[in-house]
PDB file of N, CA and C in Angstrom:
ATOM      1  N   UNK A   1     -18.793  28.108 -11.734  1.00  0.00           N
ATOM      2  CA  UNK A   1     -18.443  26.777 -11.282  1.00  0.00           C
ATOM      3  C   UNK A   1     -18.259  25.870 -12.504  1.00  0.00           C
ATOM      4  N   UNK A   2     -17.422  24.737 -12.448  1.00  0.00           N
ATOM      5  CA  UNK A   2     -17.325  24.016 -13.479  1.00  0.00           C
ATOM      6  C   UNK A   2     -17.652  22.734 -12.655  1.00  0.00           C
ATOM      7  N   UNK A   3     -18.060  22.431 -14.203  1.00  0.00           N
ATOM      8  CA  UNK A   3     -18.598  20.392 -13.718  1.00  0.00           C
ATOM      9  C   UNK A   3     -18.265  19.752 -14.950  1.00  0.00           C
ATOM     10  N   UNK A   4     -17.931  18.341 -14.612  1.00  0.00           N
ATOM     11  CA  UNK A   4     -17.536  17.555 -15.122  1.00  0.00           C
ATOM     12  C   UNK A   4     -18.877  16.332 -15.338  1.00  0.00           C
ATOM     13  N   UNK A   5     -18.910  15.748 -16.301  1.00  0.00           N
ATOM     14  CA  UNK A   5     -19.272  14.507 -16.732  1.00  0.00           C
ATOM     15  C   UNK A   5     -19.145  13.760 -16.213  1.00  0.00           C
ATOM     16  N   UNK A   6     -19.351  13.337 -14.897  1.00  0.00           N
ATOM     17  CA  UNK A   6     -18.765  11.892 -14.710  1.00  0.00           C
ATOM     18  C   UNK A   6     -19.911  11.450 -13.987  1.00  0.00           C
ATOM     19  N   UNK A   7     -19.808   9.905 -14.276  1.00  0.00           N
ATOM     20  CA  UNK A   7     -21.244   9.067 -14.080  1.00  0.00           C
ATOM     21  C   UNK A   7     -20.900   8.323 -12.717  1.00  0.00           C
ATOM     22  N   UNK A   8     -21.711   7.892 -11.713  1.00  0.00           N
ATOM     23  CA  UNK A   8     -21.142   6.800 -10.588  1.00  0.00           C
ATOM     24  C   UNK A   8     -20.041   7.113 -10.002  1.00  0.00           C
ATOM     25  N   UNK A   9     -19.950   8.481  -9.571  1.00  0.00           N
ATOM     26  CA  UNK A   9     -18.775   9.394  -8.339  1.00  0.00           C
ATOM     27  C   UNK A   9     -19.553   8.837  -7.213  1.00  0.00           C
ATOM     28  N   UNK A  10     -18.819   8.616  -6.335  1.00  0.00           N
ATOM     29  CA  UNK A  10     -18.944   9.021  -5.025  1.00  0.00           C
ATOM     30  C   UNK A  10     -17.646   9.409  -4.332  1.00  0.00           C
ATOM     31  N   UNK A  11     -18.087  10.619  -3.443  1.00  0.00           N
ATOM     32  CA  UNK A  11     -17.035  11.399  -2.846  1.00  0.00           C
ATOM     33  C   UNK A  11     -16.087   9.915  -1.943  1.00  0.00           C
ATOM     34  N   UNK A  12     -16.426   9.148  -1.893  1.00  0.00           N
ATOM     35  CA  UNK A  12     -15.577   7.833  -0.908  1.00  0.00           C
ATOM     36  C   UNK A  12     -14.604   7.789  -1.942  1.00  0.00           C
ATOM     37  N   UNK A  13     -14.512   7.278  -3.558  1.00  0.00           N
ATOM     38  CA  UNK A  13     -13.793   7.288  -4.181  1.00  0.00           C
ATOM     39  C   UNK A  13     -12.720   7.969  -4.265  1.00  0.00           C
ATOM     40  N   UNK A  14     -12.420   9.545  -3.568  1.00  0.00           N
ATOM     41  CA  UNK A  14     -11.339  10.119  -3.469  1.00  0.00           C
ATOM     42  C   UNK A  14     -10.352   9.415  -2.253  1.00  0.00           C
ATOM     43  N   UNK A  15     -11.105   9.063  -1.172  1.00  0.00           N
ATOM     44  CA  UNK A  15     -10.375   8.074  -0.176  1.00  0.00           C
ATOM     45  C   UNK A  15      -9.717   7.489  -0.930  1.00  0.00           C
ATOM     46  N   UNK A  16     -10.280   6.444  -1.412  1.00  0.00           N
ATOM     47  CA  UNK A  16     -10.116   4.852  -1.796  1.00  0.00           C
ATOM     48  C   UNK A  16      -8.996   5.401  -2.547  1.00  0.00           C
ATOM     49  N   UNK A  17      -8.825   6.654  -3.303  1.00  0.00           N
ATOM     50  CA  UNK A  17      -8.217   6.176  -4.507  1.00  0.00           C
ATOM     51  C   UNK A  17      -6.423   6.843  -3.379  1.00  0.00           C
ATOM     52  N   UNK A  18      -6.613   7.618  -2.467  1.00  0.00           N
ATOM     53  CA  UNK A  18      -5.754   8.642  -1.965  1.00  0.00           C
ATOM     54  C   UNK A  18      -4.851   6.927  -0.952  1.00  0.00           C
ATOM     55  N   UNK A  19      -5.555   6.109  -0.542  1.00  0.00           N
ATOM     56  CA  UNK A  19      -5.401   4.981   0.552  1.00  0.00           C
ATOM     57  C   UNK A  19      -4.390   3.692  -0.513  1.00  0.00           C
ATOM     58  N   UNK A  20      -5.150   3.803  -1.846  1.00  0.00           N
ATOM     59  CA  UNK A  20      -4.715   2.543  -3.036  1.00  0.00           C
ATOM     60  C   UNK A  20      -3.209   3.229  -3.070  1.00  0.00           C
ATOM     61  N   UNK A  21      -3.211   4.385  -3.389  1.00  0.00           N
ATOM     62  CA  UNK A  21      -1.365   4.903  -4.097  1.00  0.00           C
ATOM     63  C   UNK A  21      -0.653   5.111  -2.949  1.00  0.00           C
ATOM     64  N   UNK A  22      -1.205   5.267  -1.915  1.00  0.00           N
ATOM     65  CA  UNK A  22      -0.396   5.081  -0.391  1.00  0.00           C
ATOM     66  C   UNK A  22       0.423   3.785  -0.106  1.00  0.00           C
ATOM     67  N   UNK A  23      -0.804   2.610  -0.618  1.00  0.00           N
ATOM     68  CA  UNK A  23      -0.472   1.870  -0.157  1.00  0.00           C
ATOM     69  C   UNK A  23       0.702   1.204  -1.050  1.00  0.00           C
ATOM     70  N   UNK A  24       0.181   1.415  -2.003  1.00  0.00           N
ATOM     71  CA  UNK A  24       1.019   0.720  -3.475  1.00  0.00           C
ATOM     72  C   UNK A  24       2.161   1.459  -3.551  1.00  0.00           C
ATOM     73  N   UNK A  25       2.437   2.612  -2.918  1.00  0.00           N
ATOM     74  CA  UNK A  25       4.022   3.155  -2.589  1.00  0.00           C
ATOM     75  C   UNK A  25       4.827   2.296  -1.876  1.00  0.00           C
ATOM     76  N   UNK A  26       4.021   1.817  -0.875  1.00  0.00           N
ATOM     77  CA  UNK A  26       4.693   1.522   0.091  1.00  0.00           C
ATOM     78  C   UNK A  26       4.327   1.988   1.522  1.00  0.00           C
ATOM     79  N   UNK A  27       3.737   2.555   1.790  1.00  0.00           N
ATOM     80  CA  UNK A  27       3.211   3.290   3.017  1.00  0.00           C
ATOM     81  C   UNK A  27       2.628   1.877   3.734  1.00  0.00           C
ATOM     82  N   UNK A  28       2.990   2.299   4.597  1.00  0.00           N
ATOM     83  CA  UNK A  28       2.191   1.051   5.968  1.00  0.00           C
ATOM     84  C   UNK A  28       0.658   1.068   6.005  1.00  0.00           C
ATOM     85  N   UNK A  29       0.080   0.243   6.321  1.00  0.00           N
ATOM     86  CA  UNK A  29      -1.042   0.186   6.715  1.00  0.00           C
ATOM     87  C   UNK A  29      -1.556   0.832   8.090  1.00  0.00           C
ATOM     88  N   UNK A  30      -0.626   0.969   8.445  1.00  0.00           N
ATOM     89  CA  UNK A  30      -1.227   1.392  10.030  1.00  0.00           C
ATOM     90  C   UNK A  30      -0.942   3.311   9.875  1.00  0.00           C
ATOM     91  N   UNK A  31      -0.045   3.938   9.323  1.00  0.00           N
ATOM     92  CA  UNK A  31      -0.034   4.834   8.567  1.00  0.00           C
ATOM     93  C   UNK A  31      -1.114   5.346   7.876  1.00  0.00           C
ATOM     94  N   UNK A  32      -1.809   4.778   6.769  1.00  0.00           N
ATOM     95  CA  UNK A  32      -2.728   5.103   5.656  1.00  0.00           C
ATOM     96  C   UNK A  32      -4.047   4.906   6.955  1.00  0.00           C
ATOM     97  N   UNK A  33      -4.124   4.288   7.635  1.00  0.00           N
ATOM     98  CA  UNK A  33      -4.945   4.128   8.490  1.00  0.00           C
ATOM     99  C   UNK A  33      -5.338   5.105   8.872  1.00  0.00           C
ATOM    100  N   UNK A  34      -4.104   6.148   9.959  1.00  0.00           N
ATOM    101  CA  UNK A  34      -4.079   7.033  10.316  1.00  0.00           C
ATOM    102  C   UNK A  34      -4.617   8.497  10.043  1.00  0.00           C
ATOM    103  N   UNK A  35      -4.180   8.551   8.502  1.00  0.00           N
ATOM    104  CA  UNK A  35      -4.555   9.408   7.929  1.00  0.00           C
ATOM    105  C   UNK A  35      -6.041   9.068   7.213  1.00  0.00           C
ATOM    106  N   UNK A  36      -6.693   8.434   7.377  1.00  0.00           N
ATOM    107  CA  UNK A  36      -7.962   7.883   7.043  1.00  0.00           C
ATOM    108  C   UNK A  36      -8.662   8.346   8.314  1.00  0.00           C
ATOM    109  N   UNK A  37      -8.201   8.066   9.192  1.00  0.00           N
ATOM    110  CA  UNK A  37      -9.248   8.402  10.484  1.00  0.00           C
ATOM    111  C   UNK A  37     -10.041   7.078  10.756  1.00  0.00           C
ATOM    112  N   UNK A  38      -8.958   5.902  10.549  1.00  0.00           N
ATOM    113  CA  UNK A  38     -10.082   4.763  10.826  1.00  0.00           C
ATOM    114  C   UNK A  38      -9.266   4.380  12.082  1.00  0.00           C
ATOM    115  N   UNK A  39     -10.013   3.668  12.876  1.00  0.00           N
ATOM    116  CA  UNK A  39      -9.702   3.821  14.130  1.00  0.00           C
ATOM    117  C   UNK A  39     -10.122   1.912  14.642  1.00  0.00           C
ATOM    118  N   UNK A  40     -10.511   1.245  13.794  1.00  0.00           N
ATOM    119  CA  UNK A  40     -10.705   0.107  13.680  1.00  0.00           C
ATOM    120  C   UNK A  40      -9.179  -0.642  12.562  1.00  0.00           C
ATOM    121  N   UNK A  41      -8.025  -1.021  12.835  1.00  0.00           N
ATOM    122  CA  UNK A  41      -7.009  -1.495  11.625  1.00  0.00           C
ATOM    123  C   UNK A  41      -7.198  -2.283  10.822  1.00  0.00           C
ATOM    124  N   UNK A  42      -8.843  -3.071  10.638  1.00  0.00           N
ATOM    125  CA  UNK A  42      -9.496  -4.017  10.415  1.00  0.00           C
ATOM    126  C   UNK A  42      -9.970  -3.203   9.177  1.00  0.00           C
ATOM    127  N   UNK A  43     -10.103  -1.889   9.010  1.00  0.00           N
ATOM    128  CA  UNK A  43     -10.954  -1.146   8.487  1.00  0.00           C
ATOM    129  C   UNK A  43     -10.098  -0.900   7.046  1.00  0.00           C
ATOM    130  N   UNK A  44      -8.745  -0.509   7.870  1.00  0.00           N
ATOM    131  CA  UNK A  44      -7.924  -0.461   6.506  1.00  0.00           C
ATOM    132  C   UNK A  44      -7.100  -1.723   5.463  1.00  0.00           C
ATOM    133  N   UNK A  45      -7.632  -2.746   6.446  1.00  0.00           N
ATOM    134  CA  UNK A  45      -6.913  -3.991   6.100  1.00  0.00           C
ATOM    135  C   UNK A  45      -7.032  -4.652   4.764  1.00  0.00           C
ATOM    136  N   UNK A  46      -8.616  -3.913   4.167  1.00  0.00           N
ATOM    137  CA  UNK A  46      -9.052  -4.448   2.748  1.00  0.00           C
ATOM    138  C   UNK A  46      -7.906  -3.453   1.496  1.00  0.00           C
ATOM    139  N   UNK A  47      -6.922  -2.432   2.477  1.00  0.00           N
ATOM    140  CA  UNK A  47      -6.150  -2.249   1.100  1.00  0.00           C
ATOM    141  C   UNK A  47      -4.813  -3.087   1.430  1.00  0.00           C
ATOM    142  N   UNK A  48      -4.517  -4.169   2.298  1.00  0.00           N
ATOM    143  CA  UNK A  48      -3.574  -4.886   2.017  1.00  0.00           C
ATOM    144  C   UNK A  48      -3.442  -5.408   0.840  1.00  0.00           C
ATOM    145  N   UNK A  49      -4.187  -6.379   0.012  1.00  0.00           N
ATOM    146  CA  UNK A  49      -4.000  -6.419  -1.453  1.00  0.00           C
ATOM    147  C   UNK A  49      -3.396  -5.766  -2.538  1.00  0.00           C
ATOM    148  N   UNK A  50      -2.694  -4.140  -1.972  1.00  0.00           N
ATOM    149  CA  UNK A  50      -2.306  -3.492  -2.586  1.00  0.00           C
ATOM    150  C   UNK A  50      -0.832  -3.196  -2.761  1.00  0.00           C
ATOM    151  N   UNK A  51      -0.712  -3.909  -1.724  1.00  0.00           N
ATOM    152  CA  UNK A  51       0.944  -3.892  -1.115  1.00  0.00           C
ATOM    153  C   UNK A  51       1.921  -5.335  -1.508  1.00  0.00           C
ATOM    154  N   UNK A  52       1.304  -5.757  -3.044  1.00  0.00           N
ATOM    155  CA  UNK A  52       1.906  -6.689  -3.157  1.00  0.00           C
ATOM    156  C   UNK A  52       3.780  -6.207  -3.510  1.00  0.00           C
ATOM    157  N   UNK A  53       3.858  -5.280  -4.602  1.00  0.00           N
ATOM    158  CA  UNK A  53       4.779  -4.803  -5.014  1.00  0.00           C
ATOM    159  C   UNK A  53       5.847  -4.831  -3.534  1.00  0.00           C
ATOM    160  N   UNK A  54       5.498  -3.816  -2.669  1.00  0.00           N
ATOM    161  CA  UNK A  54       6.213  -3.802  -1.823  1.00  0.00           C
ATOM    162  C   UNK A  54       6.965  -5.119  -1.055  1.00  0.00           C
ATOM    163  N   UNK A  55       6.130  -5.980  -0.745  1.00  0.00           N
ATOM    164  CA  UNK A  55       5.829  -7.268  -0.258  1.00  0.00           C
ATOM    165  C   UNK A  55       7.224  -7.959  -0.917  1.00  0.00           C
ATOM    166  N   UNK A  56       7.550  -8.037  -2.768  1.00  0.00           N
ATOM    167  CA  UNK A  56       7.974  -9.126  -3.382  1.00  0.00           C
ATOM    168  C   UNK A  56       9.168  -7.895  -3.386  1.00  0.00           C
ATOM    169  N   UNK A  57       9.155  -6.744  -3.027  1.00  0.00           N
ATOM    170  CA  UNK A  57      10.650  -6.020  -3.285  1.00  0.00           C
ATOM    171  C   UNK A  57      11.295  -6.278  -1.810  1.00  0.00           C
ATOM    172  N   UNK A  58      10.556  -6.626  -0.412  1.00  0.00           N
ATOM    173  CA  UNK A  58      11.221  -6.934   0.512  1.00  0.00           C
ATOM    174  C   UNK A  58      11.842  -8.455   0.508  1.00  0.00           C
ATOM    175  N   UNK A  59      10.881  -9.532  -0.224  1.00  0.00           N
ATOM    176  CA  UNK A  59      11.526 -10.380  -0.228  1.00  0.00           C
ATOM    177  C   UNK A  59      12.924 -10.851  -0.733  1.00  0.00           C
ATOM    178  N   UNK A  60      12.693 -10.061  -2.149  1.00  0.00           N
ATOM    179  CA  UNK A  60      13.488  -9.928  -3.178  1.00  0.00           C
ATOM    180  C   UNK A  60      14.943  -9.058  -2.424  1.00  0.00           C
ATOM    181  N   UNK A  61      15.159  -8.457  -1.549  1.00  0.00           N
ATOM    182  CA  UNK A  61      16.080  -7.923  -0.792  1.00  0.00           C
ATOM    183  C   UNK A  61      16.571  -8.904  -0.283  1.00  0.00           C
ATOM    184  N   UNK A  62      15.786  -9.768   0.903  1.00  0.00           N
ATOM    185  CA  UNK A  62      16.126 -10.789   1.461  1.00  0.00           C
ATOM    186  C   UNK A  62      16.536 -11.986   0.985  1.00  0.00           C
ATOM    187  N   UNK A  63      16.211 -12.105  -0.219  1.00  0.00           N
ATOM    188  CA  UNK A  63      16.713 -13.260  -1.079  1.00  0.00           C
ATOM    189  C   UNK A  63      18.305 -12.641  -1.570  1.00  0.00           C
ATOM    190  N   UNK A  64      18.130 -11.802  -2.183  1.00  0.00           N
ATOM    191  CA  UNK A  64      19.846 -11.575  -2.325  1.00  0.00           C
ATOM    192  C   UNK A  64      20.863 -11.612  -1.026  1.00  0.00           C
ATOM    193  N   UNK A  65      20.725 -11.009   0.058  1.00  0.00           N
ATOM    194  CA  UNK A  65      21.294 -10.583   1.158  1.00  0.00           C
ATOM    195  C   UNK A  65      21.674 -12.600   1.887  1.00  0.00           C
ATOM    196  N   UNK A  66      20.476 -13.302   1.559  1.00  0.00           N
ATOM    197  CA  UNK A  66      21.149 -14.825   1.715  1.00  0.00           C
ATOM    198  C   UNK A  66      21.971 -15.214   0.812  1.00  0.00           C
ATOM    199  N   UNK A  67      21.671 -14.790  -0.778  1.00  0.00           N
ATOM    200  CA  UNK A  67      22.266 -15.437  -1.745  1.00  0.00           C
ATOM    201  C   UNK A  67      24.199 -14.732  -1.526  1.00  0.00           C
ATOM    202  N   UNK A  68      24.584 -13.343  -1.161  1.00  0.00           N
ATOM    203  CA  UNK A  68      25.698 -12.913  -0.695  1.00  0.00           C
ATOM    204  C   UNK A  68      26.394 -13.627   0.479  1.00  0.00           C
ATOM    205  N   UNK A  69      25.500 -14.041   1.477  1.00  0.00           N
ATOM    206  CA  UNK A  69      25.863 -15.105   2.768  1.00  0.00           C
ATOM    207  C   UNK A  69      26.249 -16.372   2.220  1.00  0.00           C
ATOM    208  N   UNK A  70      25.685 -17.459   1.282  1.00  0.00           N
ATOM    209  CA  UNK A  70      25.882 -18.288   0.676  1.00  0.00           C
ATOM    210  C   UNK A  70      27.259 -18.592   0.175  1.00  0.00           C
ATOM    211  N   UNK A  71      28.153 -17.253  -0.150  1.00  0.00           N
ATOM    212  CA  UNK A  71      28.458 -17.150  -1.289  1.00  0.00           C
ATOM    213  C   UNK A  71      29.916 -16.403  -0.901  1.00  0.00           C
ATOM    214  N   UNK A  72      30.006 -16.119   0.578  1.00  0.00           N
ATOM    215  CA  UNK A  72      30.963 -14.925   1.338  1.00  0.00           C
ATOM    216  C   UNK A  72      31.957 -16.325   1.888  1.00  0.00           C
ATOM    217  N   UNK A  73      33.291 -16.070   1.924  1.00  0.00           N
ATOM    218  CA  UNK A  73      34.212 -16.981   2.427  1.00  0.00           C
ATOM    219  C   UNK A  73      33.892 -17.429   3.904  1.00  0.00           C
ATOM    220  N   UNK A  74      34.060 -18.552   4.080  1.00  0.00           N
ATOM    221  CA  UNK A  74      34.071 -18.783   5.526  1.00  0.00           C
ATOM    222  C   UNK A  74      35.603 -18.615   6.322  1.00  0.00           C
TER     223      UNK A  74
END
């Protein structure tokens, strides 16, 4: 068997860390939920914070898609 060094593991940390790059892809919350096995959406809601990226690339869509409307002949 091999072991590693590491100080202040806890097996939750593989969640947390599997739920953070889910979310920070882009994956839904109600999704990452799913695959968590939380059954409360309240539960997964503390990795909303993670979904900013996603968040400012949807806006950032929607801001161009007006700025083309603005800008299209009438």
């Amino acid at each position: 068997m091999i072991s590693a060094d590491i100080n202040d593991y806890r097996i939750h940390d593989n969640r947390h860390t599997h739920a953070s790059q889910l979310v920070s892809s882009g994956m839904s919350l109600a999704i990452v939920g799913r695959l968590l096995g939380h059954t409360n959406p309240m539960t997964t809601q503390r990795y909303a914070h993670l979904a900013d990226d996603p968040l400012r690339e949807a806006a950032e869509i929607m801001a161009e898609k007006m700025r083309e409307w603005a800008s299209a002949p009438v």
